[in-house]
PDB file of N, CA and C in Angstrom:
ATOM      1  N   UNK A   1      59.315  94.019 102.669  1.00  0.00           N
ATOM      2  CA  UNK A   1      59.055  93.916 101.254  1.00  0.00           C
ATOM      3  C   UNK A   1      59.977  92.842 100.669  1.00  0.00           C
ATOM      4  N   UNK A   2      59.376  91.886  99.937  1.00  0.00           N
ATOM      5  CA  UNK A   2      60.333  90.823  99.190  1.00  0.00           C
ATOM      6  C   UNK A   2      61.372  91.854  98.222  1.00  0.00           C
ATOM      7  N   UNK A   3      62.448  91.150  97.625  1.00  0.00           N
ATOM      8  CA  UNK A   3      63.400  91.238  96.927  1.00  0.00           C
ATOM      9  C   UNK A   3      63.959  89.991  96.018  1.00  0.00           C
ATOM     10  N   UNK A   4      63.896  90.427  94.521  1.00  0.00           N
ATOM     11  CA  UNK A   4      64.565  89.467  94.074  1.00  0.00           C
ATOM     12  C   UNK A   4      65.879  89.296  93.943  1.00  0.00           C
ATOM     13  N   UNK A   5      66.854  89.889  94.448  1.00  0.00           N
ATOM     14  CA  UNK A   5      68.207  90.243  94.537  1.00  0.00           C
ATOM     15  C   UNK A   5      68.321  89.520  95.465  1.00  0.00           C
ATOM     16  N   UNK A   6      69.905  88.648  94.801  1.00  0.00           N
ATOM     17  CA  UNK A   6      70.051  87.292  96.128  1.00  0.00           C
ATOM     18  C   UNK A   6      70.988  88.525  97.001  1.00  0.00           C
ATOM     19  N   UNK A   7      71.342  87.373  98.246  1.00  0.00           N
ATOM     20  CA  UNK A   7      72.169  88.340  98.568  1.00  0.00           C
ATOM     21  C   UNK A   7      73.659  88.138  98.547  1.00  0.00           C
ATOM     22  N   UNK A   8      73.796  89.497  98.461  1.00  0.00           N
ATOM     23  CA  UNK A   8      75.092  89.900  97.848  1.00  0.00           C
ATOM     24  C   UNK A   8      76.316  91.091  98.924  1.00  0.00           C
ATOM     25  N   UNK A   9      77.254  91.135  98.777  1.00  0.00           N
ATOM     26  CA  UNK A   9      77.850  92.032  99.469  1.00  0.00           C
ATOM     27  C   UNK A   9      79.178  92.159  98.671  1.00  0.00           C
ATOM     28  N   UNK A  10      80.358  93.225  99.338  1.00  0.00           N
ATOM     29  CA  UNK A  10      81.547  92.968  98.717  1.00  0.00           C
ATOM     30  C   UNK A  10      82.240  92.737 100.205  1.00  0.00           C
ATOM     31  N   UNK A  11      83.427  92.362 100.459  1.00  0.00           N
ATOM     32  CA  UNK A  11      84.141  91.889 101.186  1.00  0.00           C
ATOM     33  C   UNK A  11      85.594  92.204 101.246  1.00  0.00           C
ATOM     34  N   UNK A  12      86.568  91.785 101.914  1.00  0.00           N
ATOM     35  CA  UNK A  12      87.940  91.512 101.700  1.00  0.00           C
ATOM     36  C   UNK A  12      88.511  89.815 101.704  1.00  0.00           C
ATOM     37  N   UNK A  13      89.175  89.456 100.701  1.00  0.00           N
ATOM     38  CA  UNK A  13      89.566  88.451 100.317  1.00  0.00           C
ATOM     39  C   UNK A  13      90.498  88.284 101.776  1.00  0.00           C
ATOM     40  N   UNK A  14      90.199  86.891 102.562  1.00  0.00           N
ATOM     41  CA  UNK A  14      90.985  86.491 103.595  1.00  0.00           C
ATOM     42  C   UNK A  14      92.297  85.612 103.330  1.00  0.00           C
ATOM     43  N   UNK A  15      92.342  85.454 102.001  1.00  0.00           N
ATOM     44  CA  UNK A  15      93.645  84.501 101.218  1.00  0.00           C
ATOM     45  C   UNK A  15      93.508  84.937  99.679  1.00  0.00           C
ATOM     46  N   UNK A  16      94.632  84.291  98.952  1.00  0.00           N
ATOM     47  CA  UNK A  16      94.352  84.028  97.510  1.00  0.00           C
ATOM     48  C   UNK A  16      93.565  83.213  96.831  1.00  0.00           C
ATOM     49  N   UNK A  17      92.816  83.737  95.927  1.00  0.00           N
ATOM     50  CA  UNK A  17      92.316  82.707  95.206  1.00  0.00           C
ATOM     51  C   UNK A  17      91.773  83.063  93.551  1.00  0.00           C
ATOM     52  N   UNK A  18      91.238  82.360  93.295  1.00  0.00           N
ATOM     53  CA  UNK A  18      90.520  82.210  91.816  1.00  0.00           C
ATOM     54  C   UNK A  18      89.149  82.570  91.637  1.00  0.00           C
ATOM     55  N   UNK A  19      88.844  83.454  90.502  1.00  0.00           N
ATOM     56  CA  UNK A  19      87.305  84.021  90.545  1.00  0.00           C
ATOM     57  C   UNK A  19      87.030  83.265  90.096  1.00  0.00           C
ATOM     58  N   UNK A  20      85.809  83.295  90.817  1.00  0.00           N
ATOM     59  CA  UNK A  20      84.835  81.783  90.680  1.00  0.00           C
ATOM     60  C   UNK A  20      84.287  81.993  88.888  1.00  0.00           C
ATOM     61  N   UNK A  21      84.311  83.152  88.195  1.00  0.00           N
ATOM     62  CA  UNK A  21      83.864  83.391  87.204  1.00  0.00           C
ATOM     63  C   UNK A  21      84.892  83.009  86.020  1.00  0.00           C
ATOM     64  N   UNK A  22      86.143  83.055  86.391  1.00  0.00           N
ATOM     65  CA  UNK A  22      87.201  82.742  85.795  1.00  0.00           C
ATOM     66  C   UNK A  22      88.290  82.544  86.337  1.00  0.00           C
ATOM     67  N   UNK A  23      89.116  81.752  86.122  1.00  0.00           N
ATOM     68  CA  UNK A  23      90.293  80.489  86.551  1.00  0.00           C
ATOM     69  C   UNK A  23      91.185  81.736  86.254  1.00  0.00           C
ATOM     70  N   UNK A  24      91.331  82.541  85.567  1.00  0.00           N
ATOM     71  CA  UNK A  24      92.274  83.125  84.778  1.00  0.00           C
ATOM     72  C   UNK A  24      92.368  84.806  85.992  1.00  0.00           C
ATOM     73  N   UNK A  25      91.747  85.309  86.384  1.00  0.00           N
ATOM     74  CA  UNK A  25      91.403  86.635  87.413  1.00  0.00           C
ATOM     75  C   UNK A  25      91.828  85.731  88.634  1.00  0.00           C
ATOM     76  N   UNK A  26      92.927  86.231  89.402  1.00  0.00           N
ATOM     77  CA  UNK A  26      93.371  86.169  90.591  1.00  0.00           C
ATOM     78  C   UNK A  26      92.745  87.070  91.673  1.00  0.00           C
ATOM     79  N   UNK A  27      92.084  86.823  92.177  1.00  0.00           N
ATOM     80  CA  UNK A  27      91.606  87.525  93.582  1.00  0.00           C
ATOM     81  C   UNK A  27      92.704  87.715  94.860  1.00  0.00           C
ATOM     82  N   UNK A  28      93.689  88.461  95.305  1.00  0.00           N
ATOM     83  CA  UNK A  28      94.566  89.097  96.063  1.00  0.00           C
ATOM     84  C   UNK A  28      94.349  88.591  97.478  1.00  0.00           C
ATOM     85  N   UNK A  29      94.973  88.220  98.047  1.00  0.00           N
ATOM     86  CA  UNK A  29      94.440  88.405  99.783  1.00  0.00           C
ATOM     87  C   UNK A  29      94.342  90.023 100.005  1.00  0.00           C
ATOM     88  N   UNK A  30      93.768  90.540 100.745  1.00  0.00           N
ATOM     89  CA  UNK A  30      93.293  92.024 101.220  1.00  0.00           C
ATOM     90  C   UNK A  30      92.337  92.865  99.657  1.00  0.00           C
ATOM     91  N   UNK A  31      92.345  92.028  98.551  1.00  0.00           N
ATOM     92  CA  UNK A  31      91.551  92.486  97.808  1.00  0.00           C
ATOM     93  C   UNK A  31      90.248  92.424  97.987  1.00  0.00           C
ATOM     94  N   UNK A  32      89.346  93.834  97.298  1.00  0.00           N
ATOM     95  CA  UNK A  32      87.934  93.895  97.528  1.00  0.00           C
ATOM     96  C   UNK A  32      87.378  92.861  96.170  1.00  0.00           C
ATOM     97  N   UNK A  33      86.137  92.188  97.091  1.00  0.00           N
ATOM     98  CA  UNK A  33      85.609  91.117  95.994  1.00  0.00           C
ATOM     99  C   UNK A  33      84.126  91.068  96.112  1.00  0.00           C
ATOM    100  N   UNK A  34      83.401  90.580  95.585  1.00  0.00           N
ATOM    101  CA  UNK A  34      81.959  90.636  95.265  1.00  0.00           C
ATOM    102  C   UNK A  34      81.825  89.174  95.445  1.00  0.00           C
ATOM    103  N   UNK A  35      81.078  89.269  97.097  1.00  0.00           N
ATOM    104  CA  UNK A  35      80.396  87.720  97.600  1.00  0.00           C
ATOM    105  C   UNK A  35      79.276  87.723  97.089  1.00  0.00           C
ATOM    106  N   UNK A  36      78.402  86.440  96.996  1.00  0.00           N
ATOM    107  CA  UNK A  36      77.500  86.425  96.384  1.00  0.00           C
ATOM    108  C   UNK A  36      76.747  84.940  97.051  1.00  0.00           C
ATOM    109  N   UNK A  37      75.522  85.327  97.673  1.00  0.00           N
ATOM    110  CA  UNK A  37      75.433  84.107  98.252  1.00  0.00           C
ATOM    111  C   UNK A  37      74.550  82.656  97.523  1.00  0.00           C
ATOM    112  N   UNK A  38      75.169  81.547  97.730  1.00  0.00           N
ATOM    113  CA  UNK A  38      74.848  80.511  96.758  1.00  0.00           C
ATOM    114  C   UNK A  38      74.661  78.944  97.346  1.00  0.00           C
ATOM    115  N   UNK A  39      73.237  78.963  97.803  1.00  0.00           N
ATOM    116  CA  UNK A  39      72.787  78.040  98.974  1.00  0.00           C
ATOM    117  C   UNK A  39      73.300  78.204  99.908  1.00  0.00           C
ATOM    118  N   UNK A  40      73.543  77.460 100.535  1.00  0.00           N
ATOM    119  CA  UNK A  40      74.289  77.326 102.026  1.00  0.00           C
ATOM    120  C   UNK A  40      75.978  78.132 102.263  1.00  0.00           C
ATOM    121  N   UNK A  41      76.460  78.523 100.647  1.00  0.00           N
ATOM    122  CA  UNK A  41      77.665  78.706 100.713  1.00  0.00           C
ATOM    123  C   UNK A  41      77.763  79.874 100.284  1.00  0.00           C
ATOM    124  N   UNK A  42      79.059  80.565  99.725  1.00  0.00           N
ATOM    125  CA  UNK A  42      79.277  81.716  99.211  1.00  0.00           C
ATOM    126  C   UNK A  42      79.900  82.084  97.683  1.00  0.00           C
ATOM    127  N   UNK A  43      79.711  82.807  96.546  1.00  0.00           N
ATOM    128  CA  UNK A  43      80.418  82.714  95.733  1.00  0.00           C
ATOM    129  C   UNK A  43      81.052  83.658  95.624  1.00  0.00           C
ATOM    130  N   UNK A  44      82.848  84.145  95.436  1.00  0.00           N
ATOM    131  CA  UNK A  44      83.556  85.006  95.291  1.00  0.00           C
ATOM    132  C   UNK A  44      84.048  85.695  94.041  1.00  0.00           C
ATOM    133  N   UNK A  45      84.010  86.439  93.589  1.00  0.00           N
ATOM    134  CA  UNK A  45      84.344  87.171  92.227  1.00  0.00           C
ATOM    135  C   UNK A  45      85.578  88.507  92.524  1.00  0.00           C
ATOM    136  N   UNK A  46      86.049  88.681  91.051  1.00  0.00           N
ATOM    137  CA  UNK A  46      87.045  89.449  91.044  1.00  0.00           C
ATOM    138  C   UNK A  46      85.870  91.072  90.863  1.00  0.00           C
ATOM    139  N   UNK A  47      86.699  92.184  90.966  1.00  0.00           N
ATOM    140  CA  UNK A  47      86.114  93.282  90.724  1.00  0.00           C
ATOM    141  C   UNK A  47      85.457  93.301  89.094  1.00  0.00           C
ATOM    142  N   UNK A  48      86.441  92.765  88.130  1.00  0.00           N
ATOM    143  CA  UNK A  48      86.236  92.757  86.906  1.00  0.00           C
ATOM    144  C   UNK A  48      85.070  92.083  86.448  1.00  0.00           C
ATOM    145  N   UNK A  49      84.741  91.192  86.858  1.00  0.00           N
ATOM    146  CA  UNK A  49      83.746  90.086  86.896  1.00  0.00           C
ATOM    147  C   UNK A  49      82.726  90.559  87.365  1.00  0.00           C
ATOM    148  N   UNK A  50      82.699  90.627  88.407  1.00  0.00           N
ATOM    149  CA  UNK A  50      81.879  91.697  89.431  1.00  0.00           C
ATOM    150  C   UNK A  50      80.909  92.862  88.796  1.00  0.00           C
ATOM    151  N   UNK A  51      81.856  93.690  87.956  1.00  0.00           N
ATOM    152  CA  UNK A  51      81.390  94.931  87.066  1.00  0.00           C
ATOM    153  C   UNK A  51      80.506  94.502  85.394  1.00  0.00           C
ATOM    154  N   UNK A  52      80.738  93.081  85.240  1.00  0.00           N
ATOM    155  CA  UNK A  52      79.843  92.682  84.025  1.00  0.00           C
ATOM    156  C   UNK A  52      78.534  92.122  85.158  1.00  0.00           C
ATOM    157  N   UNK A  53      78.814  91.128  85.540  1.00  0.00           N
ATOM    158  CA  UNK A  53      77.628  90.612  86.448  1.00  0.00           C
ATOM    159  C   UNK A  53      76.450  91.713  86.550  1.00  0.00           C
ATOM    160  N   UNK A  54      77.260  92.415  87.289  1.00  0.00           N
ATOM    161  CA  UNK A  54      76.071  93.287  88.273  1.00  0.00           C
ATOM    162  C   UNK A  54      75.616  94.388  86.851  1.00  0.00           C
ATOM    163  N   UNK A  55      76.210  94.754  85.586  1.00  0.00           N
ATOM    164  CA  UNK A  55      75.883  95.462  84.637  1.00  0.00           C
ATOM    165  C   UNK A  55      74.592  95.137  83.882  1.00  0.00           C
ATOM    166  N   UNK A  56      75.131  93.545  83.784  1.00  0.00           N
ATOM    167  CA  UNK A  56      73.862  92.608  82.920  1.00  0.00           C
ATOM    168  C   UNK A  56      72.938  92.612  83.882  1.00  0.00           C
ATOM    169  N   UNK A  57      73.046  92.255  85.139  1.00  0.00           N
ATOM    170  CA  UNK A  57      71.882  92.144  86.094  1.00  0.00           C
ATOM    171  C   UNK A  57      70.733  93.167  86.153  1.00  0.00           C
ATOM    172  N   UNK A  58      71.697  94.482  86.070  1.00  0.00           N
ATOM    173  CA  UNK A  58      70.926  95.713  86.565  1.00  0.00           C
ATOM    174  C   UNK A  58      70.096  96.043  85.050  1.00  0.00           C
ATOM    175  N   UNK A  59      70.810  95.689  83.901  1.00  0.00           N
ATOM    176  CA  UNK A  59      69.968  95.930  82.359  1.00  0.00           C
ATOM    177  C   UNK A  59      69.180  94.793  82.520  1.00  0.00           C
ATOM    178  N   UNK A  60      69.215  93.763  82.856  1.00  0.00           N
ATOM    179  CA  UNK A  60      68.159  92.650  82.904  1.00  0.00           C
ATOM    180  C   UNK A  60      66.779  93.617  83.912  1.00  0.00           C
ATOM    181  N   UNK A  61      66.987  93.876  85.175  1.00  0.00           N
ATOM    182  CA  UNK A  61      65.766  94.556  86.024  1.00  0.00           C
ATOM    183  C   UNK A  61      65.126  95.544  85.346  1.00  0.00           C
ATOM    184  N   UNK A  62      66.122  96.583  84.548  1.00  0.00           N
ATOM    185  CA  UNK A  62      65.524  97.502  83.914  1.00  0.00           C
ATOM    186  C   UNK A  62      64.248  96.959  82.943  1.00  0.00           C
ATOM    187  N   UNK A  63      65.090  96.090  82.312  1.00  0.00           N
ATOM    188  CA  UNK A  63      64.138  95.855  81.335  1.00  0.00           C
ATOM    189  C   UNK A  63      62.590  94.973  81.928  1.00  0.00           C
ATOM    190  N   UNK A  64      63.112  94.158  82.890  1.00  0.00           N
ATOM    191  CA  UNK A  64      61.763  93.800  83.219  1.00  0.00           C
ATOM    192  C   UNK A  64      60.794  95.197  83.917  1.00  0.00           C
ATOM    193  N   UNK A  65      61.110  96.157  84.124  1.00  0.00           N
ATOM    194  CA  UNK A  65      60.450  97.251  84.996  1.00  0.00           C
ATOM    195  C   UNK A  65      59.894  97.894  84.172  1.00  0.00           C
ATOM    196  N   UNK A  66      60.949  97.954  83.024  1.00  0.00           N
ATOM    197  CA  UNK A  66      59.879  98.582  81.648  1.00  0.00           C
ATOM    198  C   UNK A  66      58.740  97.186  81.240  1.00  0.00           C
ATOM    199  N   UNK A  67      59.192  96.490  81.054  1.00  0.00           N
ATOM    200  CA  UNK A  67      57.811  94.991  80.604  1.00  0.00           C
ATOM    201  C   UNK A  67      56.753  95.598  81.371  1.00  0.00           C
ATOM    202  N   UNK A  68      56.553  95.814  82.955  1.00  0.00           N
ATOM    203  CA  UNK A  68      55.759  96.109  84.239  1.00  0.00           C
ATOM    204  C   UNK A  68      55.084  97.283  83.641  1.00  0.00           C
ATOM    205  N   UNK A  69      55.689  98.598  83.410  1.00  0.00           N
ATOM    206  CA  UNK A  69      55.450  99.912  82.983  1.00  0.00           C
ATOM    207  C   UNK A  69      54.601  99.978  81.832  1.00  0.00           C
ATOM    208  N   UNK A  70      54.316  98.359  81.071  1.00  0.00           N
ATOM    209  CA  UNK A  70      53.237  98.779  79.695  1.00  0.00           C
ATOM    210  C   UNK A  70      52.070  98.161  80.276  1.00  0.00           C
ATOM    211  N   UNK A  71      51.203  98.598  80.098  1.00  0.00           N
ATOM    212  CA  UNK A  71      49.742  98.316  80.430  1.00  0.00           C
ATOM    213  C   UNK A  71      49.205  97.247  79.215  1.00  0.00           C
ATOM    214  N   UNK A  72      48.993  95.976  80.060  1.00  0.00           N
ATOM    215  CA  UNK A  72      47.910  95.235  78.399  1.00  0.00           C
ATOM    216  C   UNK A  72      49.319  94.546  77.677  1.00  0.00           C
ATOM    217  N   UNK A  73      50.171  94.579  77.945  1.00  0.00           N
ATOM    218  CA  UNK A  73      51.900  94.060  77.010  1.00  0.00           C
ATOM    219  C   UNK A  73      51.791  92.601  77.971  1.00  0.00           C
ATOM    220  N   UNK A  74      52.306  91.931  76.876  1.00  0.00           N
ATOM    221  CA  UNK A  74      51.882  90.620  77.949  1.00  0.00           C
ATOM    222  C   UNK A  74      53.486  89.655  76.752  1.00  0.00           C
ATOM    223  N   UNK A  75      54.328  89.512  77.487  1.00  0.00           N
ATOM    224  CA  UNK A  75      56.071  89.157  76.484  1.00  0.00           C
ATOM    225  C   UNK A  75      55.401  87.028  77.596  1.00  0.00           C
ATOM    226  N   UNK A  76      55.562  86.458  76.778  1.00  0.00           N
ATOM    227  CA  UNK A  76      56.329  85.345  76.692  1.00  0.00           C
ATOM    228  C   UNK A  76      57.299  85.544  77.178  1.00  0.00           C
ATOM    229  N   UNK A  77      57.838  84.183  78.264  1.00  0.00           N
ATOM    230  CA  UNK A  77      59.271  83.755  79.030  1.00  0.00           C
ATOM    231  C   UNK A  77      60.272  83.923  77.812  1.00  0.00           C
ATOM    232  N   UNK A  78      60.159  83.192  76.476  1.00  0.00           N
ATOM    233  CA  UNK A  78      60.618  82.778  75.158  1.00  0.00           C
ATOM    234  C   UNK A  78      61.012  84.683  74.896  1.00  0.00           C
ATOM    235  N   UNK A  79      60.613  85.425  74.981  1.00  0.00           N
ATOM    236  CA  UNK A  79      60.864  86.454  74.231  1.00  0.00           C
ATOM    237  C   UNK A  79      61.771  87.695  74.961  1.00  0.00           C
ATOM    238  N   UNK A  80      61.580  87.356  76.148  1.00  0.00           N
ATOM    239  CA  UNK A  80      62.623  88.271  77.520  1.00  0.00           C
ATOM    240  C   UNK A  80      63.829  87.246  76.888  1.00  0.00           C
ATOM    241  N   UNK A  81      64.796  88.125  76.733  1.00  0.00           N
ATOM    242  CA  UNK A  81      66.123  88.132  75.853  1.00  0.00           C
ATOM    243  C   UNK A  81      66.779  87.595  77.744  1.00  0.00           C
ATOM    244  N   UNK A  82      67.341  86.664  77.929  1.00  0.00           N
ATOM    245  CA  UNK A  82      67.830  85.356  79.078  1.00  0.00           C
ATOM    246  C   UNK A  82      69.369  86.658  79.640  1.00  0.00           C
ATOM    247  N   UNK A  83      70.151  87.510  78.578  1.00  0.00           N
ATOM    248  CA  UNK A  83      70.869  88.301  78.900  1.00  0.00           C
ATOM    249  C   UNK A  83      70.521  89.825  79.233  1.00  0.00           C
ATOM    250  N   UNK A  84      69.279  90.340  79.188  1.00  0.00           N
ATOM    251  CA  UNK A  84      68.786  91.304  79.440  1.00  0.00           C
ATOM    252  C   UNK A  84      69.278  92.243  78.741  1.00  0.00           C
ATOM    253  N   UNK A  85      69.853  92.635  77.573  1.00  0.00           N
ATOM    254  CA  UNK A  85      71.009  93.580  77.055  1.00  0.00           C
ATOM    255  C   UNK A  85      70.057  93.848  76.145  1.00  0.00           C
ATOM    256  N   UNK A  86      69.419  93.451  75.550  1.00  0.00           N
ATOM    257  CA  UNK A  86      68.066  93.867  74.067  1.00  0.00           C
ATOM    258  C   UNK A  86      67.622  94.759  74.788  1.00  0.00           C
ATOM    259  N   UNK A  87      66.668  95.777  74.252  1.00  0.00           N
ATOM    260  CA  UNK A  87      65.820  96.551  74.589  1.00  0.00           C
ATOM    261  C   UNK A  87      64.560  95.785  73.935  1.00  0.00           C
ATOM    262  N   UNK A  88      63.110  96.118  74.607  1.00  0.00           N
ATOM    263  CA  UNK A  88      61.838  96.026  74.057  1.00  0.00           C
ATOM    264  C   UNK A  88      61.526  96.543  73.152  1.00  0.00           C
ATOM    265  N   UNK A  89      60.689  96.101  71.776  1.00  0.00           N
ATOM    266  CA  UNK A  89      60.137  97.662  70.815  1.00  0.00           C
ATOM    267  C   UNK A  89      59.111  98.528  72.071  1.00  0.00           C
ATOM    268  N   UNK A  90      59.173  99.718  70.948  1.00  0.00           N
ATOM    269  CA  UNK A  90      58.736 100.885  71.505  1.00  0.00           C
ATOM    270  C   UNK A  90      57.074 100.331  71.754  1.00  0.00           C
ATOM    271  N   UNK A  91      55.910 100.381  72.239  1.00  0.00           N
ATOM    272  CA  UNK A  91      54.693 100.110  72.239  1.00  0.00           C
ATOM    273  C   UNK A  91      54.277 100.611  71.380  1.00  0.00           C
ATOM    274  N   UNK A  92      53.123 100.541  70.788  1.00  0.00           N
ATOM    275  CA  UNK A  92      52.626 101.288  69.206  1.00  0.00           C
ATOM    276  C   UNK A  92      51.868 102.469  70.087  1.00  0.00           C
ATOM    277  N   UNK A  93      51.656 103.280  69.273  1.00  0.00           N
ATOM    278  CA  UNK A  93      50.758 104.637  69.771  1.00  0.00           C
ATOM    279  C   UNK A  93      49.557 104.333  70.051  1.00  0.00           C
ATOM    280  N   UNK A  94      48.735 104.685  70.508  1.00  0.00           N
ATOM    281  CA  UNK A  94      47.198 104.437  71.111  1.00  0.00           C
ATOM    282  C   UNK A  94      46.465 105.268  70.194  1.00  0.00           C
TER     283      UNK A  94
END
């Protein structure tokens, strides 16, 4: 079955470094981090980072699953909110 979820894993940091999400979050050597794969390469994140990402991501799917779930609802690219955090109106009653 396809998946739109790139792929992703968490890991242990093999050195120090900088979340790729922010300069400012230090990633630990032996710290757990959220890889994320990005073409040919990998992208590394702090836990903190990690926990908005995957928050917005997972309210972004929701909401497209509800879009799926209305029969005859037909949203414009323009109107799916790009951060997924809006909710849809309710459908009108039948």
């Amino acid at each position: 079955m396809r998946s739109l979820v790139e792929r992703i894993s968490f890991d242990q940091a093999l050195r120090a470094h900088d979340c790729q999400a922010s300069a400012k979050h230090r990633v630990s050597k032996g710290e757990l981090r959220l890889k994320v794969r990005n073409g040919r390469s990998w992208d590394h994140y702090c836990l903190a980072c990690a926990q908005q990402i995957l928050r917005k991501d997972v309210a972004y799917l929701k909401m497209m699953l509800d879009v799926a779930a209305v029969p005859g609802q037909v949203l414009f690219a323009e109107e799916i909110p790009a951060d997924g955090v809006q909710a849809l109106p309710a459908p009108p009653d039948a």
